[in-house]
Protein backbone atom coordinates (compact mmCIF):
# COMPACT_ATOMS: atom_id res chain seq x y z
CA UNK A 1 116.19 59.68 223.42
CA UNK A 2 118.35 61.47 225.77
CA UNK A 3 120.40 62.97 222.89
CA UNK A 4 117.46 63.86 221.05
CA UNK A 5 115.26 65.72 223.43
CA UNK A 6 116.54 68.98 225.91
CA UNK A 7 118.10 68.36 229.20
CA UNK A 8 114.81 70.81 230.95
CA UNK A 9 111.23 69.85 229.86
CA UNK A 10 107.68 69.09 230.51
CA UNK A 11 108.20 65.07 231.39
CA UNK A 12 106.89 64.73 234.55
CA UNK A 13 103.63 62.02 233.90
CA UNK A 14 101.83 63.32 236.77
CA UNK A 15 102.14 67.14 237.12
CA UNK A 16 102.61 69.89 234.14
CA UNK A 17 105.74 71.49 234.60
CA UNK A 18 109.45 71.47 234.12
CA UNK A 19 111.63 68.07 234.48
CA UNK A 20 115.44 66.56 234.13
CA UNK A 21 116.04 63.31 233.64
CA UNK A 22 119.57 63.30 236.08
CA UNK A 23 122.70 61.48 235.95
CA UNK A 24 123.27 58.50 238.53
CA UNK A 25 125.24 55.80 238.02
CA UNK A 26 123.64 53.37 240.15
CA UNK A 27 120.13 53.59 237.91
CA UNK A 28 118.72 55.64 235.27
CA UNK A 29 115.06 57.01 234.91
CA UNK A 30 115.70 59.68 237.84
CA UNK A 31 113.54 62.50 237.68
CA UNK A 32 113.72 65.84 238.85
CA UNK A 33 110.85 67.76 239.02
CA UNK A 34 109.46 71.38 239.34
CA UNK A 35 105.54 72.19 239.62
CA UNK A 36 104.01 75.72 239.67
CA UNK A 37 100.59 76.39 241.40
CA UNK A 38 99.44 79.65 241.18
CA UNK A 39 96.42 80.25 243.42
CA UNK A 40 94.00 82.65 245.38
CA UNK A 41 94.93 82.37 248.88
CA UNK A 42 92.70 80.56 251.28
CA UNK A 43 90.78 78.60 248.47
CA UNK A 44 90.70 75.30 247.26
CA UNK A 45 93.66 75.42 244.84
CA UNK A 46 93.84 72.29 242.51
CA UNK A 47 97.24 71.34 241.28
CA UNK A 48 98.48 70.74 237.71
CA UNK A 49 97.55 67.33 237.23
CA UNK A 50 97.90 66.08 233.93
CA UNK A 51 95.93 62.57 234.45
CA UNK A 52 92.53 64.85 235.24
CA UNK A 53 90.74 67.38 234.58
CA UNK A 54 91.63 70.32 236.56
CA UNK A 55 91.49 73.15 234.38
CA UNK A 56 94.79 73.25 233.03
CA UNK A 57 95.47 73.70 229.02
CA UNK A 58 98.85 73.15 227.08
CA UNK A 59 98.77 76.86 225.55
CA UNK A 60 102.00 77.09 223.38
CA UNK A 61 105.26 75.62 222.40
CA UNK A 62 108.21 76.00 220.47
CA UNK A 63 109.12 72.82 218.44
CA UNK A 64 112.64 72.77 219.90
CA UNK A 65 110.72 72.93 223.19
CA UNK A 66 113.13 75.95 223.81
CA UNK A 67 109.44 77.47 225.09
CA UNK A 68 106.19 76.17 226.17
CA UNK A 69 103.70 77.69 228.29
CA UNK A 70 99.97 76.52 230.01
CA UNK A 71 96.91 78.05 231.25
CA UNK A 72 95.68 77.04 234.71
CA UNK A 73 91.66 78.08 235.15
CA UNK A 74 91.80 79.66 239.09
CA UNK A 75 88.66 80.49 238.91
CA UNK A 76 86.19 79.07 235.88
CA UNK A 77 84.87 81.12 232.51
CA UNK A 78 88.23 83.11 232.57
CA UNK A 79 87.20 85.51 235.62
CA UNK A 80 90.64 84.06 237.31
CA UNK A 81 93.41 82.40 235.80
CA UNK A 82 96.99 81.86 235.40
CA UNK A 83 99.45 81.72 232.13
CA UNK A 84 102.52 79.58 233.21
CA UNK A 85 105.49 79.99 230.84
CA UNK A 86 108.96 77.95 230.66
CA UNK A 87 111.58 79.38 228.57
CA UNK A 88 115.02 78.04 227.73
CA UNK A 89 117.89 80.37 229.31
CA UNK A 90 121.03 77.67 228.58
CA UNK A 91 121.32 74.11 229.10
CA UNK A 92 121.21 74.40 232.92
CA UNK A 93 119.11 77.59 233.54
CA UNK A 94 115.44 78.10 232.96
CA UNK A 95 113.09 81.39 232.99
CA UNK A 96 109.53 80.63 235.05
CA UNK A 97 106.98 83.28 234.48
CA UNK A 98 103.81 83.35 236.25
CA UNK A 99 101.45 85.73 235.35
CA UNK A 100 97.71 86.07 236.71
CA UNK A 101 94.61 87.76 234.88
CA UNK A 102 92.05 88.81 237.73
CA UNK A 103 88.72 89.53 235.94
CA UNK A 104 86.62 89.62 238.74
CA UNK A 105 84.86 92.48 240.55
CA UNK A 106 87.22 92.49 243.32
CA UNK A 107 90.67 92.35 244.33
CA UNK A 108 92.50 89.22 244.94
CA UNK A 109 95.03 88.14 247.57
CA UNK A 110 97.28 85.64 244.88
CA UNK A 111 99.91 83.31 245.30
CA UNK A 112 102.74 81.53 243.33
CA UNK A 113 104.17 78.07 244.98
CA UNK A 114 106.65 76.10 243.87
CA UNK A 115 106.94 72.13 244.80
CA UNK A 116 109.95 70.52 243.93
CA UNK A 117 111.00 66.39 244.37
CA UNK A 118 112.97 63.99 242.86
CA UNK A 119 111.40 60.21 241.39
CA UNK A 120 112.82 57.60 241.30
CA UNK A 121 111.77 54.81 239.95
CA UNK A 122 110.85 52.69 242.62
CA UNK A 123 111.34 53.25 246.45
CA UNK A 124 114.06 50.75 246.64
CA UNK A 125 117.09 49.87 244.59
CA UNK A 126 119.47 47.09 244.23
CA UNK A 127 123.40 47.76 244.42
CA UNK A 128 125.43 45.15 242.82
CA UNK A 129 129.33 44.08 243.42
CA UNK A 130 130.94 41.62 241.07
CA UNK A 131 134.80 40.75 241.19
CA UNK A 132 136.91 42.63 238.26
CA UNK A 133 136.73 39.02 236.30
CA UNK A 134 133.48 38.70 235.29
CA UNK A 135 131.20 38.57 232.42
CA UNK A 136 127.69 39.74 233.32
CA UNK A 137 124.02 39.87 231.81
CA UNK A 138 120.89 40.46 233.09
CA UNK A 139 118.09 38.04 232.74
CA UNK A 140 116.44 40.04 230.48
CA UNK A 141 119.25 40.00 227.32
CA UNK A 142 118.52 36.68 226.04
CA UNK A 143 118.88 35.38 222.77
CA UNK A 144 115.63 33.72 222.52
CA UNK A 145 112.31 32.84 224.86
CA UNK A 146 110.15 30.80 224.14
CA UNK A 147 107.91 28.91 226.60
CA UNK A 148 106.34 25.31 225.62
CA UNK A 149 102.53 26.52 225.40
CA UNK A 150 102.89 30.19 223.36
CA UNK A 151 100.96 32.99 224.70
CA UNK A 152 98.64 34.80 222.75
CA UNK A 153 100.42 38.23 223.96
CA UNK A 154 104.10 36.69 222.91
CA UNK A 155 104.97 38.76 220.04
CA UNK A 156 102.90 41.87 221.48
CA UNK A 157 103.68 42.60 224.97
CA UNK A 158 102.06 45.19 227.66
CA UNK A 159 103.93 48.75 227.47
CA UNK A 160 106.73 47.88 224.98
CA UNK A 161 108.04 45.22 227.32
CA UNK A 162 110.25 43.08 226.79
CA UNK A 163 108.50 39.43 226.98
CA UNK A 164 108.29 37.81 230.37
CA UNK A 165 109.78 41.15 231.97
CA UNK A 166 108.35 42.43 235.05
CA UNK A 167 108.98 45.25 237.98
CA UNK A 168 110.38 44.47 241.08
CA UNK A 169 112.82 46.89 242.95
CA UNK A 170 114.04 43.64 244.57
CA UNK A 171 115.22 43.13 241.10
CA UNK A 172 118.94 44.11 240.00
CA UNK A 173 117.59 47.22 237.94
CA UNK A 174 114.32 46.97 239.37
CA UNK A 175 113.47 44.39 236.13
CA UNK A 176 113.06 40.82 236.25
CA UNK A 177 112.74 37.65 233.80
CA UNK A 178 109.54 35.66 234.67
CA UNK A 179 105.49 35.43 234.76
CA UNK A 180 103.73 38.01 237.04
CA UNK A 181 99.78 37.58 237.12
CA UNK A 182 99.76 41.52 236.73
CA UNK A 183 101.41 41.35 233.33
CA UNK A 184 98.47 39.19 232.07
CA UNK A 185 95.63 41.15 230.45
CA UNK A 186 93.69 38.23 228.88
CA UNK A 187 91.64 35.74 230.80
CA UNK A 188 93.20 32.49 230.17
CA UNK A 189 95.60 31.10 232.65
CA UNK A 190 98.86 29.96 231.75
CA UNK A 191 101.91 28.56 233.73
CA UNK A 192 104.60 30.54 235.18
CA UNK A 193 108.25 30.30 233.79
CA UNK A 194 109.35 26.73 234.49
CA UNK A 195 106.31 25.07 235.74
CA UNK A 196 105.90 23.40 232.66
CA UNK A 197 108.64 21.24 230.97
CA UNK A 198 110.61 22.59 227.56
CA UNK A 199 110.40 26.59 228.35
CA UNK A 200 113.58 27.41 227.00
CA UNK A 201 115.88 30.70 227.27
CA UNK A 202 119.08 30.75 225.51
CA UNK A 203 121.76 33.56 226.44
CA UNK A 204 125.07 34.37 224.22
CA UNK A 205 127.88 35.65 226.05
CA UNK A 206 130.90 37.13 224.15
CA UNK A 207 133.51 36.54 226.96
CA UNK A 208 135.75 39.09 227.98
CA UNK A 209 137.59 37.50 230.10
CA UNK A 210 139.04 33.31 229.67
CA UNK A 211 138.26 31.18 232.91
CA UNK A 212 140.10 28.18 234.26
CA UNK A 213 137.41 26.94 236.68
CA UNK A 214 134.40 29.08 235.67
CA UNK A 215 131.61 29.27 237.40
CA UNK A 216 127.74 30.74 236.54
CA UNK A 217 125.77 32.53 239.50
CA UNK A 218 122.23 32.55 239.14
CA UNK A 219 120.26 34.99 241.34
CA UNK A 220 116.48 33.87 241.07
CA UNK A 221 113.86 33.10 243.48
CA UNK A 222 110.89 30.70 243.01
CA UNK A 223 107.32 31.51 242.88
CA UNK A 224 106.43 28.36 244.43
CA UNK A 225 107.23 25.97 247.51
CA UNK A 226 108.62 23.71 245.23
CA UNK A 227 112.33 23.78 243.46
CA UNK A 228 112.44 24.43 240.13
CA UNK A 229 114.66 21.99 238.03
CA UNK A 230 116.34 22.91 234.84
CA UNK A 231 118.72 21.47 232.42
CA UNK A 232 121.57 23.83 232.05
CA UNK A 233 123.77 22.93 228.91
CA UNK A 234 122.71 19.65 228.82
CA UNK A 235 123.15 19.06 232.76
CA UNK A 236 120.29 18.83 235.17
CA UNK A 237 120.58 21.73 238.04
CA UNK A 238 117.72 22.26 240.63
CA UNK A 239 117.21 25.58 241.76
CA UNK A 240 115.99 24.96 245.89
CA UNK A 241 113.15 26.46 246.35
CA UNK A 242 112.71 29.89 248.15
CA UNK A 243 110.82 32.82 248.69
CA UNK A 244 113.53 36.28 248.64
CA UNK A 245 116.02 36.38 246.29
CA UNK A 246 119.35 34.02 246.39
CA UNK A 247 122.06 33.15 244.63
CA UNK A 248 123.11 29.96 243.12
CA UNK A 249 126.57 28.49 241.42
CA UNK A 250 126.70 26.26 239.05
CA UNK A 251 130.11 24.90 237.42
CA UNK A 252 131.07 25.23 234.20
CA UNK A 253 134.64 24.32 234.36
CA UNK A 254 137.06 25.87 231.88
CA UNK A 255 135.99 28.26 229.13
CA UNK A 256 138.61 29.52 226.91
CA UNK A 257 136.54 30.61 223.84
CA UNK A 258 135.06 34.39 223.14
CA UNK A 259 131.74 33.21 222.47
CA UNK A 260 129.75 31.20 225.08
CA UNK A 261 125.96 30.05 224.82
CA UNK A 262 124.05 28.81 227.97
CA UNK A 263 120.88 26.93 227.32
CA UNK A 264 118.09 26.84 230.21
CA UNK A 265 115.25 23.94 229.71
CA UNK A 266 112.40 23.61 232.28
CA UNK A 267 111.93 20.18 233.78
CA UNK A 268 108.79 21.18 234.95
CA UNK A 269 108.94 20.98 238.64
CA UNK A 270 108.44 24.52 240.12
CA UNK A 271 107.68 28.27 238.60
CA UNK A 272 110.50 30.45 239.02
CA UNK A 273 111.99 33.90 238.50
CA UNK A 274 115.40 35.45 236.93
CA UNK A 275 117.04 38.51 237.87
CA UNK A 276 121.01 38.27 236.04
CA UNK A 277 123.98 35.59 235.25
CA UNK A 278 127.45 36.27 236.03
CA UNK A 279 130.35 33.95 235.36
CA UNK A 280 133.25 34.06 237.41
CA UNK A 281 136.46 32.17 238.43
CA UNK A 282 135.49 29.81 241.42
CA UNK A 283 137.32 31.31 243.96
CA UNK A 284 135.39 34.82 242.77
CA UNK A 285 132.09 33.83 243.20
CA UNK A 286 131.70 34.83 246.39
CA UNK A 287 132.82 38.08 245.93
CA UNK A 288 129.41 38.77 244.10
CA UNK A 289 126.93 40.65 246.23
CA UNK A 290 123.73 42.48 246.72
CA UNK A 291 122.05 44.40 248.79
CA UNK A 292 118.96 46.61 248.94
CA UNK A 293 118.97 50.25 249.90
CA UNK A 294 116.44 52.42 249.91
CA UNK A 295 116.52 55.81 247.68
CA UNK A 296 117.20 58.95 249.18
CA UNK A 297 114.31 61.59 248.45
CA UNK A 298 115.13 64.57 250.87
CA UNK A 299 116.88 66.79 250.03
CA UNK A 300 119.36 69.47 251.63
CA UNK A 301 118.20 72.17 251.57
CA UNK A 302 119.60 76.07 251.80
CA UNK A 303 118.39 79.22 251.66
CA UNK A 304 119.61 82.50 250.77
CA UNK A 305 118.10 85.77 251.11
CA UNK A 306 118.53 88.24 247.83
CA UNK A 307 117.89 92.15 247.16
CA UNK A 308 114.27 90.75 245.52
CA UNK A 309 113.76 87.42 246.78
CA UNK A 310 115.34 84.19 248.15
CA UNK A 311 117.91 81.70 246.42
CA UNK A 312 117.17 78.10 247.28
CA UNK A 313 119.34 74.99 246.87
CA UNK A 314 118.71 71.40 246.50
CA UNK A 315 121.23 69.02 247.35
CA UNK A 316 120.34 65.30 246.76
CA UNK A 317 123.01 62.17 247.99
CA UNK A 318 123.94 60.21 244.87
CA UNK A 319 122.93 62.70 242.32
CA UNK A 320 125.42 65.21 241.09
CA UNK A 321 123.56 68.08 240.38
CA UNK A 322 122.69 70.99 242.75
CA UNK A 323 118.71 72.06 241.27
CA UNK A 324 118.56 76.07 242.75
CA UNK A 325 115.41 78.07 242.48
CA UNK A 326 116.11 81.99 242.42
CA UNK A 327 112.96 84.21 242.82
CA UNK A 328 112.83 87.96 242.07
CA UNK A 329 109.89 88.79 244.53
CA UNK A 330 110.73 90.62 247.64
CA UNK A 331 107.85 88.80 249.14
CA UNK A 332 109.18 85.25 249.14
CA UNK A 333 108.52 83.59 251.65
């Protein structure tokens, strides 16, 4: 999708105006995020929502989205209002007009703001460290899932997801592997991952990497006071029972081969939840860590006074790209 659509466009899902979906290595799905509001001073000036009605109307648009443009209602039947326009300069540059239509009897005192932010998509994030010998998934890349009693939303899940994902910035990648009561939109009430016996996730790992004394670390938590007990290749492992997230090891001893399959079976004993699987030599195992930060969503912020109006820049830590807003009205402010 990235390929496919423009760089600049109208993807913000709360506000019509112009978005980037930004580079950053740590997590994708960053938005940046411009919004015009074009008002009557000293009224009550409604944003652009685009979940309501607030008298806002997608007006025109180029099929290469090289142009689109909207008409915001100021004041109703057309006596005041607003024709917003967005039009493609180059890849990194783009032309805001703002143009208001005053139809009424007197003159009007009018204003143009601009609100700018970046979303991310949660509040926290997850940062990861694994030891240069490693092979990796997340709990989400099985092979198969399949729990003992199917569910009658197993082949058709909420919001394209995957089956048993959920969202938790606790989460590596804010996603997990498990049963969340929120992901159920049918009445009937069915266990949670593991707290009935035979749910069964299978994973296949082509190895980069061959391992004398290998060793599999689990990061999970349960949803329960209980442990949750699993046979893991044919061996029984019991996953202690705990509230945040942890991390367990669990030997494997030496794998030599490209291809690797681990095989998960519920005993039964306790719900649980998955957030990734990496193997590692024994003595690496510790070197895997996590730890939660929370995303940065102010901004630096300079400003530079032109000939016809002000040149502002946006500097956000983590993301590479400096977002600058240059207005050509001498009464910026």
């Amino acid at each position: 999708m990235i390929n496919v659509m423009p760089k600049w466009g109208s993807y913000s899902k709360k506000y019509f105006g112009i978005s980037k979906i930004v580079d950053r290595k740590s997590e994708s799905g960053v938005r940046f995020d411009l919004v015009v509001l074009p008002c009557v001073s000293n009224t009550d000036a409604k944003v652009p929502n685009v979940t309501i009605p607030v008298g806002v109307h997608p007006w025109e648009c180029k099929s290469d989205y090289s142009y689109y443009s909207y008409r915001q209602d100021i004041e109703w039947k057309d006596v005041i209002y607003s024709d917003v326009s967005f039009t493609r300069l180059d890849d990194h540059s783009t032309l805001v007009r703002t143009e208001i239509f005053n139809n009424s009897e007197m003159m009007q005192n009018c204003l143009v703001n601009f609100f700018s932010s970046v979303q991310f998509p949660t509040v926290n994030r997850v940062t990861l460290t694994l030891p240069e010998k490693c092979d990796f998934k997340k709990a989400l890349d099985y092979e198969s899932y399949e729990y003992n009693t199917p569910r009658p939303w197993d082949k058709e899940t909420m919001d394209a997801m995957h089956k048993g994902e959920f969202f938790d910035d606790r989460f590596y990648l804010h996603k997990g592997l498990g049963d969340r009561d929120n992901n159920r939109y049918i009445l009937p009430k069915y266990s949670k991952l593991g707290e009935e016996k035979n749910d069964t996730i299978i994973y296949n790992f082509d190895l980069k990497n061959n391992y004398n004394n290998a060793v599999l670390t689990v990061r999970y938590r349960t949803t329960s006071v209980k442990a949750s007990n699993f046979t893991i290749n044919g061996n029984s492992f019991s996953f202690k029972a705990c509230d945040d997230l942890q991390l367990a090891e669990i030997p494997l001893g030496a794998l030599n081969g490209e291809k690797f399959t681990l095989k998960l079976i519920s005993e039964g004993t306790g719900g649980i939840e998955f957030d990734f699987f990496a193997i590692t030599e024994a003595e690496d195992s510790k070197k895997i860590t996590t730890a939660i930060e929370k995303n940065n969503f102010m901004p630096t912020v300079t400003c530079e006074e032109n000939e016809n109006g002000k040149t502002v820049k946006m500097k956000y830590r983590d993301i590479s790209d400096t977002f600058v807003l240059r207005t050509f009205n001498a009464q910026t402010r």
